[in-house]
N, C-alpha and C. Protein backbone atom coordinates (compact mmCIF):
# COMPACT_ATOMS: atom_id res chain seq x y z
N UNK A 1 46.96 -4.43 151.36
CA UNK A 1 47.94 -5.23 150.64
C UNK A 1 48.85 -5.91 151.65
N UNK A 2 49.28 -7.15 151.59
CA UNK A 2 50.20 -8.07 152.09
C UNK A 2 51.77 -7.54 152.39
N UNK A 3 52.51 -8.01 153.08
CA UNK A 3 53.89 -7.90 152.98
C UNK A 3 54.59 -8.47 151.67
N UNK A 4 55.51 -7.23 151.31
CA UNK A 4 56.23 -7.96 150.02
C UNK A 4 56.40 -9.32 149.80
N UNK A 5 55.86 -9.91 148.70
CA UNK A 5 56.09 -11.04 148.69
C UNK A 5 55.02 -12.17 148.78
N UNK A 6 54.44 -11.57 149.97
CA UNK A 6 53.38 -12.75 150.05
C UNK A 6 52.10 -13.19 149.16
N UNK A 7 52.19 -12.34 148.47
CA UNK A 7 51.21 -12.41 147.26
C UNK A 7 51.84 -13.65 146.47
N UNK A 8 52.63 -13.67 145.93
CA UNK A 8 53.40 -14.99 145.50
C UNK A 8 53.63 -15.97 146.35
N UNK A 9 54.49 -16.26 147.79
CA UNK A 9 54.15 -17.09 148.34
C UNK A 9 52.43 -17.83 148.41
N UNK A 10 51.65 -17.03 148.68
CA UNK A 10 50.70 -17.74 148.73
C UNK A 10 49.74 -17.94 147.74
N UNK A 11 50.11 -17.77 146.44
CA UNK A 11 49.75 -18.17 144.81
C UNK A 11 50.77 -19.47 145.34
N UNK A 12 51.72 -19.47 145.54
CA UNK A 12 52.28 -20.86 145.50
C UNK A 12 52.06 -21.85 146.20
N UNK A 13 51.96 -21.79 147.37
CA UNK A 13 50.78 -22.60 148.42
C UNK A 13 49.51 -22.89 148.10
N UNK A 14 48.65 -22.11 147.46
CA UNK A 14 47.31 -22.37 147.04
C UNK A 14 47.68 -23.50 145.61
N UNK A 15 48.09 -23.26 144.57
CA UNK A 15 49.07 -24.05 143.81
C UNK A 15 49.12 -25.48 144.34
N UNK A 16 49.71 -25.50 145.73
CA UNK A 16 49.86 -26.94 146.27
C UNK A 16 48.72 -27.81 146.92
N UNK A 17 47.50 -26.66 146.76
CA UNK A 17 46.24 -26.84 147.42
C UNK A 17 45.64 -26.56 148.72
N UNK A 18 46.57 -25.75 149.69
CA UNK A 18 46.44 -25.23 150.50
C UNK A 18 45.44 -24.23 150.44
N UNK A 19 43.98 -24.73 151.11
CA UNK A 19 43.41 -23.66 151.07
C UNK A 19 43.26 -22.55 151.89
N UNK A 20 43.65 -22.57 152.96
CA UNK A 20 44.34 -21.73 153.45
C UNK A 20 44.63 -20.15 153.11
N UNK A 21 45.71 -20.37 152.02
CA UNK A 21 46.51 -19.60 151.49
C UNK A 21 45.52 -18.88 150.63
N UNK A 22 44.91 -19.85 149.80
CA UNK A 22 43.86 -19.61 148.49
C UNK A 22 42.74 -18.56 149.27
N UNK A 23 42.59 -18.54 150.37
CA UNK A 23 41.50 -17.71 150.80
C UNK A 23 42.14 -16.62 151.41
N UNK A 24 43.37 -16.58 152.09
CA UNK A 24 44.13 -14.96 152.40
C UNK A 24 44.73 -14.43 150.52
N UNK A 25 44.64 -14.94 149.74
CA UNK A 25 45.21 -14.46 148.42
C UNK A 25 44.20 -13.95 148.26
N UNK A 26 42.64 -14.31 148.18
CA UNK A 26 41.64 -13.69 147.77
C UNK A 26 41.26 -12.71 148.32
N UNK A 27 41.79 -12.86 149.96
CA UNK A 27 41.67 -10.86 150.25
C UNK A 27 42.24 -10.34 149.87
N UNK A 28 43.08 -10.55 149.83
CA UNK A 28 44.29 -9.39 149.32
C UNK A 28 44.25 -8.91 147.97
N UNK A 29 43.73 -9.56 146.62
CA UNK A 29 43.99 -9.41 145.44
C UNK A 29 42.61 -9.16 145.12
N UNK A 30 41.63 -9.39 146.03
CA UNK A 30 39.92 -8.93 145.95
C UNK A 30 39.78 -7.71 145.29
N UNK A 31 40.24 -6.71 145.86
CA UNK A 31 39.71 -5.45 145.19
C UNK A 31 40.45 -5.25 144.37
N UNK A 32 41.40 -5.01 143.97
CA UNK A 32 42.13 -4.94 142.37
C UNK A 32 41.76 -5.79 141.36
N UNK A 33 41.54 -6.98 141.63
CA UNK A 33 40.29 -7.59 140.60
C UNK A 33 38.93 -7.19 140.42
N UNK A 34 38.25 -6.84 141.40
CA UNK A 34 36.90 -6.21 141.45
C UNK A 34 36.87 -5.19 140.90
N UNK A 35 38.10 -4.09 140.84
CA UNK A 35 38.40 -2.99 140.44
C UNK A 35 38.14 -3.06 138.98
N UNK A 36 39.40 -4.01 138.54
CA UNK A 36 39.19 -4.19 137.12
C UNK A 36 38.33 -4.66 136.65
N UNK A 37 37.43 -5.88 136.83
CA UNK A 37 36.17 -6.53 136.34
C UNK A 37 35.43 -5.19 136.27
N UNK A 38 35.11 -4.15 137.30
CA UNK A 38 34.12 -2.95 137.19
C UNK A 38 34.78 -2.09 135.93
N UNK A 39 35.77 -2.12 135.83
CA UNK A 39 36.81 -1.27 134.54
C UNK A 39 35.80 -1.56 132.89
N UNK A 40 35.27 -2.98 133.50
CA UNK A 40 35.15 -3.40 131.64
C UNK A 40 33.20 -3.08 131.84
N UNK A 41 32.88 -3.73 132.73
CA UNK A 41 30.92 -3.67 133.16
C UNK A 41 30.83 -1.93 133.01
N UNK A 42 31.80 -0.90 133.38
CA UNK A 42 31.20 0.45 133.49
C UNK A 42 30.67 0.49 131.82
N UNK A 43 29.51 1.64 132.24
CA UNK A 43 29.40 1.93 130.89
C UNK A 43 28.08 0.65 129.98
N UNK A 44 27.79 -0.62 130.80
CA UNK A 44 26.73 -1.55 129.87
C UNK A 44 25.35 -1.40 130.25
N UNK A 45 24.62 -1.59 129.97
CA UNK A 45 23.18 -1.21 130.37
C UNK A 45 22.95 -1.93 131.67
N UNK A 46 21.95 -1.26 132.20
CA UNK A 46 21.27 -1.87 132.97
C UNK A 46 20.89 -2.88 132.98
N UNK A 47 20.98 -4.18 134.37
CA UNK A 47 20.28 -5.31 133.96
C UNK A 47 20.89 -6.01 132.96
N UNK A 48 22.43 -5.46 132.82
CA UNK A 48 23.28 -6.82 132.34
C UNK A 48 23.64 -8.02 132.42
N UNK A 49 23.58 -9.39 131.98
CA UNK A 49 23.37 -10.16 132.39
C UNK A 49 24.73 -10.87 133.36
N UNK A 50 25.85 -10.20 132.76
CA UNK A 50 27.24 -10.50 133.11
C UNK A 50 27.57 -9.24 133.82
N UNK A 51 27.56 -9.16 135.49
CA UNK A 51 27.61 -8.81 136.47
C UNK A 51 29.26 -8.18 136.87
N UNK A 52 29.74 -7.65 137.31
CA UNK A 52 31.41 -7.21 138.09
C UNK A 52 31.68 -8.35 138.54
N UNK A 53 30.96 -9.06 139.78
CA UNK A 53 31.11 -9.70 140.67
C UNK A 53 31.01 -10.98 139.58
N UNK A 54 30.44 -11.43 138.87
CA UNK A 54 30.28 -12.83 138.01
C UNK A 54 31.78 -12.40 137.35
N UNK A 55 31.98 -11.83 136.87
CA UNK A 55 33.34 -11.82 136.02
C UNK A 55 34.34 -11.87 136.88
N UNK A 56 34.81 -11.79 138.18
CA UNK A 56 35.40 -11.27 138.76
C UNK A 56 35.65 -13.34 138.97
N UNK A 57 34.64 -13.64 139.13
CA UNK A 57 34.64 -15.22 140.04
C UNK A 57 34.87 -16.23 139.16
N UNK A 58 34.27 -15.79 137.54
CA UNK A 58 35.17 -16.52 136.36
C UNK A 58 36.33 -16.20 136.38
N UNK A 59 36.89 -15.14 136.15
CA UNK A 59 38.20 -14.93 136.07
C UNK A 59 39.28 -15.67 137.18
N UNK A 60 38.62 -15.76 138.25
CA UNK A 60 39.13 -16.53 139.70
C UNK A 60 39.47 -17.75 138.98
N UNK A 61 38.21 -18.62 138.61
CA UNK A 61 37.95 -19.86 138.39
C UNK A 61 38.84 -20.47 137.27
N UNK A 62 38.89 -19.09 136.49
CA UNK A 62 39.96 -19.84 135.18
C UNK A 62 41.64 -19.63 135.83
N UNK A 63 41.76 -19.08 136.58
CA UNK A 63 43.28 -18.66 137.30
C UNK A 63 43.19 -19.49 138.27
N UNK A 64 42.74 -20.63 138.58
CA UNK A 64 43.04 -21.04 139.75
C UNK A 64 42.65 -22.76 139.76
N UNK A 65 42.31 -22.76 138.55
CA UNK A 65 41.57 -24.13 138.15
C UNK A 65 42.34 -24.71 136.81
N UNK A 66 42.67 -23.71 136.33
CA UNK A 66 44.20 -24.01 135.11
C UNK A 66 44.89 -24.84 135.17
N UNK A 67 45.98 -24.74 134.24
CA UNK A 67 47.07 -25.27 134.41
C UNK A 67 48.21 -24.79 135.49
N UNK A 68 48.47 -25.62 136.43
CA UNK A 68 49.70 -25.35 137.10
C UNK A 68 50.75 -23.88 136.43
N UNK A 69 50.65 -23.27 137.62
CA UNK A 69 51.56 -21.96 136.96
C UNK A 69 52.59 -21.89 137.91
N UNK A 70 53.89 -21.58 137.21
CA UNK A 70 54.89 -21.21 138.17
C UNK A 70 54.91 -19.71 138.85
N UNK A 71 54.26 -19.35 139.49
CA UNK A 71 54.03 -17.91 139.75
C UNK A 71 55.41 -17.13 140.46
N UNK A 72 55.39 -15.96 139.33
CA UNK A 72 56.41 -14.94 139.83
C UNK A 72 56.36 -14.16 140.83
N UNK A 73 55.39 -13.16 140.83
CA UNK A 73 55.27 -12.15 141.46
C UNK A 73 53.77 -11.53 141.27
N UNK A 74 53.49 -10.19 142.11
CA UNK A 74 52.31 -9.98 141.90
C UNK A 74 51.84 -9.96 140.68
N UNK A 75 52.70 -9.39 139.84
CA UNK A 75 52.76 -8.39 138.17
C UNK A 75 52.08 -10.07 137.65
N UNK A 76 52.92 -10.83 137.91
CA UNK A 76 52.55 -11.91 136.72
C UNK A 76 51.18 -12.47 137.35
N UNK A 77 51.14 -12.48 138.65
CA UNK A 77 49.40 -12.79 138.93
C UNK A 77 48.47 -12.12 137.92
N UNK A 78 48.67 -10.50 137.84
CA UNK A 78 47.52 -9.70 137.39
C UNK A 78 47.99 -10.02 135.82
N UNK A 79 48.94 -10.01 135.05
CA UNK A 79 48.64 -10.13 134.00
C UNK A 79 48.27 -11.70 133.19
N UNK A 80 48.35 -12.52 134.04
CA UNK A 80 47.60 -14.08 133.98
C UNK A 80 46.13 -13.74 133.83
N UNK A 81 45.60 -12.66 135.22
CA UNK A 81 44.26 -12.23 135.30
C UNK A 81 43.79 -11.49 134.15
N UNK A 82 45.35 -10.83 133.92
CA UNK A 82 44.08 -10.02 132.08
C UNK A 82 43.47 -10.92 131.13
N UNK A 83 44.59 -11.76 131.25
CA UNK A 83 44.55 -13.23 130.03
C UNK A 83 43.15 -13.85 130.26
N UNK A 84 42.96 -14.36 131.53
CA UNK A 84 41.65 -15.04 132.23
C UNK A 84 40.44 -14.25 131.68
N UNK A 85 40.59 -12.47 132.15
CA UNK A 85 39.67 -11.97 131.86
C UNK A 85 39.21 -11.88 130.68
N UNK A 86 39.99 -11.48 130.09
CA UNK A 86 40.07 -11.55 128.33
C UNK A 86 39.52 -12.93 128.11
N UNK A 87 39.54 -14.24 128.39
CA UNK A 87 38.94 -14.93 127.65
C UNK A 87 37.17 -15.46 128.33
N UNK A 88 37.24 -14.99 129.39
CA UNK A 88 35.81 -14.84 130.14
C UNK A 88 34.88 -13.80 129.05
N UNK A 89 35.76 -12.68 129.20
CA UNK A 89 34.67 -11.42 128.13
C UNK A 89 34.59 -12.03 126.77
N UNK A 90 35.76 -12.38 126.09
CA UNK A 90 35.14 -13.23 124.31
C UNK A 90 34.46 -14.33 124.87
N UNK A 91 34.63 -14.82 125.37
CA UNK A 91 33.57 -16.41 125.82
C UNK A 91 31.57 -15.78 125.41
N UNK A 92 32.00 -15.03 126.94
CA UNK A 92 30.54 -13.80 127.00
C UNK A 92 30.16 -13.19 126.05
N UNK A 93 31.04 -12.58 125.16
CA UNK A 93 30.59 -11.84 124.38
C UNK A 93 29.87 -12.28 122.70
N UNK A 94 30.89 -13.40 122.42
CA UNK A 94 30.54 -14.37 121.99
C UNK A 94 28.91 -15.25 121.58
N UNK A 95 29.06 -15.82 122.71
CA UNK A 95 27.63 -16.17 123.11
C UNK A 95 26.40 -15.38 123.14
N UNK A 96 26.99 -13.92 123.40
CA UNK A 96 25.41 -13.17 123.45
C UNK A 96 25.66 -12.60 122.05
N UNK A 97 26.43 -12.80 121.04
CA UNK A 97 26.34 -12.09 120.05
C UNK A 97 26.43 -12.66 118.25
N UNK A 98 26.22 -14.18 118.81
CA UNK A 98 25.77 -15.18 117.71
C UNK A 98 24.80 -15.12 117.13
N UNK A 99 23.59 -14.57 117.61
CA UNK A 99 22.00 -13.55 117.15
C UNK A 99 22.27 -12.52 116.37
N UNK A 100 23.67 -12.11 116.60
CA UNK A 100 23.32 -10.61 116.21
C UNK A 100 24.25 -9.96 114.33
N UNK A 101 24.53 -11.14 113.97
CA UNK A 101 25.52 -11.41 112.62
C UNK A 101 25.00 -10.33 111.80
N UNK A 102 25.77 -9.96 111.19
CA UNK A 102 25.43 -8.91 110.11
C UNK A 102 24.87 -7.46 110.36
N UNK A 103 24.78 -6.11 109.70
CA UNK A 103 23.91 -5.22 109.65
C UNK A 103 24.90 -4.56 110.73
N UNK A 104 24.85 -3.45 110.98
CA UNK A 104 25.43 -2.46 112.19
C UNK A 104 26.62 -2.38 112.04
N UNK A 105 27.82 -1.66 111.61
CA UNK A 105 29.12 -2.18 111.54
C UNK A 105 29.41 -1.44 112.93
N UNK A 106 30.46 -1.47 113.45
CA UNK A 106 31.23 -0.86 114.81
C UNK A 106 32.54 -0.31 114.89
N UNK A 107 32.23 1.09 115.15
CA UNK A 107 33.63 1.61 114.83
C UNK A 107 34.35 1.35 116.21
N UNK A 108 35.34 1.34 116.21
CA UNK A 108 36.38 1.28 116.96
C UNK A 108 37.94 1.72 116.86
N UNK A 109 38.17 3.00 117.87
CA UNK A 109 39.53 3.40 117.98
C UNK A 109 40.27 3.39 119.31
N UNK A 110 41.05 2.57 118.87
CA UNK A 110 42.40 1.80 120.06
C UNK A 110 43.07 3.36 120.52
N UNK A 111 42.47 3.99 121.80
CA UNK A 111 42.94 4.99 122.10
C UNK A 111 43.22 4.60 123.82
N UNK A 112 43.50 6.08 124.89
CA UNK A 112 43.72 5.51 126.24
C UNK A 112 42.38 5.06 126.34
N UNK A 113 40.93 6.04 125.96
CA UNK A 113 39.94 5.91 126.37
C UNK A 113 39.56 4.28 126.36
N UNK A 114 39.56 3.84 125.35
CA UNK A 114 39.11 2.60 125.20
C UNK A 114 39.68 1.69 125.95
N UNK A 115 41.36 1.75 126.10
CA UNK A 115 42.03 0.80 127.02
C UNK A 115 41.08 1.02 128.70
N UNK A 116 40.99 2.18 129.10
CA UNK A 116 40.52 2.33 130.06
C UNK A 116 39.16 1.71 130.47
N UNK A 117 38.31 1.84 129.56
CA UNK A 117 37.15 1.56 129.76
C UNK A 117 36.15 0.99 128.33
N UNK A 118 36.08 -0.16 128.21
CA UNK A 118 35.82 -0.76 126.79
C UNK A 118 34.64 -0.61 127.21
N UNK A 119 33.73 -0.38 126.61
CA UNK A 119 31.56 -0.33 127.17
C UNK A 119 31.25 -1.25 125.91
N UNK A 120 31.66 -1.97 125.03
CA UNK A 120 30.32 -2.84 124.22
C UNK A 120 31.22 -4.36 124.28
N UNK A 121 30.73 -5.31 124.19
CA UNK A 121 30.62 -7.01 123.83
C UNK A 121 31.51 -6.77 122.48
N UNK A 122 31.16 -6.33 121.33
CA UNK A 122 30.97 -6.01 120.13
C UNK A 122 33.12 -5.57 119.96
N UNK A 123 32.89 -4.52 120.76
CA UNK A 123 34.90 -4.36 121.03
C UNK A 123 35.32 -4.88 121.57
N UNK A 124 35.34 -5.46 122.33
CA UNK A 124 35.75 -7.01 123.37
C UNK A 124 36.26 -8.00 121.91
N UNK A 125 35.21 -7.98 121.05
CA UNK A 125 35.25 -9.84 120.28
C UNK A 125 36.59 -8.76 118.90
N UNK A 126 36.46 -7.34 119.09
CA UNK A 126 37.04 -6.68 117.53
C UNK A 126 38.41 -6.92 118.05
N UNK A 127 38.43 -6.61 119.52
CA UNK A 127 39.94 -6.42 120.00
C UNK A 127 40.46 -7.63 120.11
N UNK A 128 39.52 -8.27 120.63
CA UNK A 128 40.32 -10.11 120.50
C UNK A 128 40.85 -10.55 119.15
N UNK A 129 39.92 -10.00 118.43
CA UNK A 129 40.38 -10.74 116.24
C UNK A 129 41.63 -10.01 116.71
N UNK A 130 41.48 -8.99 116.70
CA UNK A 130 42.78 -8.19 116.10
C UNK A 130 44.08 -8.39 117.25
N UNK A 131 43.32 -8.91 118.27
CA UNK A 131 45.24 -9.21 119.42
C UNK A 131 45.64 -10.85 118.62
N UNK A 132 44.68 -11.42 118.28
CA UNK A 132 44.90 -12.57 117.70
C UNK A 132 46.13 -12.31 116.21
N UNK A 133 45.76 -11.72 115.54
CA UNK A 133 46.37 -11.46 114.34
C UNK A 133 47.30 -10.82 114.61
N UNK A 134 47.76 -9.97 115.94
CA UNK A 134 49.18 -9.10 116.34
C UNK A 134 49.65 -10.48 116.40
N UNK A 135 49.65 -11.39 117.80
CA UNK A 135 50.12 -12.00 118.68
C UNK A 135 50.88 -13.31 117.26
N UNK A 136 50.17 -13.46 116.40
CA UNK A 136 50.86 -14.21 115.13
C UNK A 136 52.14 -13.34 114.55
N UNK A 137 51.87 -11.78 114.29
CA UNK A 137 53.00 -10.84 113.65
C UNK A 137 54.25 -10.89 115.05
N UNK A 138 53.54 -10.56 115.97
CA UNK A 138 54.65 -10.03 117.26
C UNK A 138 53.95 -10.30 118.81
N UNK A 139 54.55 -11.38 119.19
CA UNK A 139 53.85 -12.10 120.65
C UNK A 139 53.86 -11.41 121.77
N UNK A 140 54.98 -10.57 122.28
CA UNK A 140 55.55 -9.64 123.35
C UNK A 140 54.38 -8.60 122.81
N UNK A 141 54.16 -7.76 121.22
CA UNK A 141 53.18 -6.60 121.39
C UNK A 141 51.91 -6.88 121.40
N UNK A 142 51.44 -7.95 121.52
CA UNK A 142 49.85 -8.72 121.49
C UNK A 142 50.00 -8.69 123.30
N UNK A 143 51.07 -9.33 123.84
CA UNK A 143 50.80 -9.68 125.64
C UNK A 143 51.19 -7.96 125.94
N UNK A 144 51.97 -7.30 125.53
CA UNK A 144 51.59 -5.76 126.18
C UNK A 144 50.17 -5.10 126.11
N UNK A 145 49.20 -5.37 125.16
CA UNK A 145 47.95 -5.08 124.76
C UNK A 145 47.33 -5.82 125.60
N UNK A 146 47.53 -6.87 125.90
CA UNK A 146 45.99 -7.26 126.29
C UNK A 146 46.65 -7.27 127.90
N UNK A 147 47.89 -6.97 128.56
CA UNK A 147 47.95 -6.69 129.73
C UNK A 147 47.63 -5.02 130.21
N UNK A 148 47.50 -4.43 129.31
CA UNK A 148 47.29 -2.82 129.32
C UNK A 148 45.69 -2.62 129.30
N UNK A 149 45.09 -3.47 128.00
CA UNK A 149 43.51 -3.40 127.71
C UNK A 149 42.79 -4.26 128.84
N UNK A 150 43.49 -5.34 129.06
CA UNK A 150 42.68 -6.02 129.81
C UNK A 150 42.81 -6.69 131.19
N UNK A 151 43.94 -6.24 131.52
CA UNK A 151 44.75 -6.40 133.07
C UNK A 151 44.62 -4.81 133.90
N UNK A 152 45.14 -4.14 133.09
CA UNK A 152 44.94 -2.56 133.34
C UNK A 152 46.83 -2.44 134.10
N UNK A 153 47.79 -3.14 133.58
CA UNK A 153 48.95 -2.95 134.35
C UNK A 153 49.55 -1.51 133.98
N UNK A 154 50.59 -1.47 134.14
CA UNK A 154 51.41 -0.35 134.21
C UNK A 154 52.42 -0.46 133.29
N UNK A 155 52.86 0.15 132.68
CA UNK A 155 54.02 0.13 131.44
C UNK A 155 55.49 -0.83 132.45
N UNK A 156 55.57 -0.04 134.05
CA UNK A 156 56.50 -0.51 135.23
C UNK A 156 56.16 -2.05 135.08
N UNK A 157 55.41 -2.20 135.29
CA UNK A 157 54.38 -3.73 135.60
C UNK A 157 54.68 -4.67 134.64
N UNK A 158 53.73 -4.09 133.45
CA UNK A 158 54.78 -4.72 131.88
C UNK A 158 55.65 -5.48 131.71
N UNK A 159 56.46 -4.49 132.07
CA UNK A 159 58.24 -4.70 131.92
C UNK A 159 58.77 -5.73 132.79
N UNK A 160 58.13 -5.52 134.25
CA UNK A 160 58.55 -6.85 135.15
C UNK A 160 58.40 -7.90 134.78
N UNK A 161 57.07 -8.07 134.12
CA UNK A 161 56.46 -9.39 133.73
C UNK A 161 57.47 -10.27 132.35
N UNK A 162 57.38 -8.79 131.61
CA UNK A 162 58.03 -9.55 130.13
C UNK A 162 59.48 -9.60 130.51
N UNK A 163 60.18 -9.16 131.73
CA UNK A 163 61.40 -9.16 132.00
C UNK A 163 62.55 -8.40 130.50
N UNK A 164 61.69 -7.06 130.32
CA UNK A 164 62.12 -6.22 129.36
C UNK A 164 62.38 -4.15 130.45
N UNK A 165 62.77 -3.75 129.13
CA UNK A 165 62.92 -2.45 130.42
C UNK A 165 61.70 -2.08 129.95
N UNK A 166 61.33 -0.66 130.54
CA UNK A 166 60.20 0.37 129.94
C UNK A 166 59.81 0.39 129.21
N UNK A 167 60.94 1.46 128.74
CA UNK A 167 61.68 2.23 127.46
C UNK A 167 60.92 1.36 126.20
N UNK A 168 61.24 -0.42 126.27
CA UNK A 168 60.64 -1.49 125.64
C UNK A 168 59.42 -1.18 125.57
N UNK A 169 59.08 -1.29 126.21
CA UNK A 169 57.44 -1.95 126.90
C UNK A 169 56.56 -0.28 125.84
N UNK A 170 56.92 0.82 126.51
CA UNK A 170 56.52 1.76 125.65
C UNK A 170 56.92 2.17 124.12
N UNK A 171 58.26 1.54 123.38
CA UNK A 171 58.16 1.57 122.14
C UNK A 171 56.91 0.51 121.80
N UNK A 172 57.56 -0.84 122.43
CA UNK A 172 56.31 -2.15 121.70
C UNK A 172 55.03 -1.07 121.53
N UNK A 173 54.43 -0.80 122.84
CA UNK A 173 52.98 -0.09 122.90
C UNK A 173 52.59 0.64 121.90
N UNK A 174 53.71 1.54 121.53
CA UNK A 174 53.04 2.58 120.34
C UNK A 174 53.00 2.12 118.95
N UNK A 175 54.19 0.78 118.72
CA UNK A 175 53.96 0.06 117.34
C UNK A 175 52.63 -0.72 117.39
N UNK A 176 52.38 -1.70 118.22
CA UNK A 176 51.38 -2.16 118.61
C UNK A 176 49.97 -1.00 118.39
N UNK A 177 49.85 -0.21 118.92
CA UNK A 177 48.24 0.86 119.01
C UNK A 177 48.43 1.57 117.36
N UNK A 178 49.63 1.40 116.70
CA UNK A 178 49.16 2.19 115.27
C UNK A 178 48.84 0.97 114.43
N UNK A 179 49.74 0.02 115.05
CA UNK A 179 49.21 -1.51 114.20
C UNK A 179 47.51 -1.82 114.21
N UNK A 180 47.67 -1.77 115.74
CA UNK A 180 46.30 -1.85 115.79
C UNK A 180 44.93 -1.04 115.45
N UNK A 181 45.44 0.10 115.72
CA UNK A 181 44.76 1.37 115.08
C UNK A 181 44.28 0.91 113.64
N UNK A 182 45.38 0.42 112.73
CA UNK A 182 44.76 0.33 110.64
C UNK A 182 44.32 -0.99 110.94
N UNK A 183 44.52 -2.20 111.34
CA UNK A 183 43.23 -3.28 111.59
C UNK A 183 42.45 -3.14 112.31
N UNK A 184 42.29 -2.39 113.05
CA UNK A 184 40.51 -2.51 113.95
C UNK A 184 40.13 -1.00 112.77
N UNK A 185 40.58 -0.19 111.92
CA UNK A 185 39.88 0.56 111.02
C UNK A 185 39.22 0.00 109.77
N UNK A 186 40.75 -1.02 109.24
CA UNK A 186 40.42 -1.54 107.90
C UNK A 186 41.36 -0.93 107.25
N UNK A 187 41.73 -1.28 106.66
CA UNK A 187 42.66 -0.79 105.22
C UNK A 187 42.27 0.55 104.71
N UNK A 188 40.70 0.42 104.50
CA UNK A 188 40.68 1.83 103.77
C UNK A 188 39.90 2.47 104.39
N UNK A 189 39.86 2.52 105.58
CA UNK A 189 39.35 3.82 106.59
C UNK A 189 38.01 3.48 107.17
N UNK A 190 37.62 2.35 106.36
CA UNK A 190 36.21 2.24 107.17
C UNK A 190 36.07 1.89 108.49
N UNK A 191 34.64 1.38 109.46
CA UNK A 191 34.68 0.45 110.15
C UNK A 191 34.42 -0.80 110.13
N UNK A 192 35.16 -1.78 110.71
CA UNK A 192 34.87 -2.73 110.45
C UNK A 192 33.88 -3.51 110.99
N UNK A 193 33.42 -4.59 110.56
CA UNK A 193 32.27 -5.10 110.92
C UNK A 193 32.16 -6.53 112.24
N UNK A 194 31.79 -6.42 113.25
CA UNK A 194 31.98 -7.53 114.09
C UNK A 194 32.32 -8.63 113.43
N UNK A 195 32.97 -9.93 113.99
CA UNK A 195 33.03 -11.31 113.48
C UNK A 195 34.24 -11.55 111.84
């Protein structure tokens, strides 16, 4: 890791097109992205077609090819990167799962396990409906979710980003995971069905 700081300085230089910068940022922030891209691939079959390393270089591509960002600090790099990632995996998941409409329903429970390590396409596209439909009720508990599910930050981290305390960051979380808990179940206990 870099000297304090320079992680943002040189998000902001690369920003100005300095490539330079854009290629010491990518060492430095290499393996904590690689880390996480492997966070979501653990767990898919063999001979997946969407790779660590392929997600890792979309996610690059959509963070760096965007819209102009005013970059804060590291925190707000990685949780830009959940955002990126998050829409690389529904993109992916998406696409491989337009074949597959109807029949099989998929249960899914918003627990640590799952934040930690999501293993199907299928919870990727359930968790997206349903951050979609938070992020309409409550915007701050939709961006704590998908920086927790899909950034992998820290409640500390969180809080920097949303410029809220903890204390916040962990009430939002637990309204948020019971919210989310009765829509990714359904109303009346079932599971619900992809799409």
């Amino acid at each position: 890791m870099g000297l304090p700081g320079e992680i943002t300085q040189l998000l902001r230089a690369s920003r100005r097109g300095d490539a330079t910068a854009e290629a010491r940022l990518m060492s430095l922030v290499y393996d904590d992205l690689h880390r996480l891209a492997g966070r979501y691939m653990r767990g898919e079959r063999a001979g997946h077609t969407l790779q660590t390393t392929a997600l890792l270089h979309e996610t690059w591509l959509c963070m760096m090819q965007g819209c102009p960002v005013d970059w804060q600090d590291r925190a707000h790099f990685f949780a830009l990167a959940a955002r990126c990632m998050r829409r690389v995996l529904v993109a992916y998941a998406r696409s491989h799962s337009a074949g597959k409409r109807g029949g099989g329903a998929v249960r899914v429970d918003l627990n640590e396990a799952l934040l930690v390590d999501p293993n199907q396409l299928d919870t990727v596209l359930l968790v997206d409906s349903a951050l979609s439909d938070l992020d309409a009720w409550d915007a701050r508990q939709s961006a704590i979710v998908e920086m927790r599910f899909f950034g992998g930050l820290t409640e500390d981290e969180i809080a920097a980003v949303l410029d809220v305390s903890t204390r916040t960051v962990k009430r939002d979380w637990k309204m948020a995971a019971a919210w989310l808990s009765v829509r990714l179940r359904g109303q009346d206990g079932s599971a619900p069905t992809p799409g």
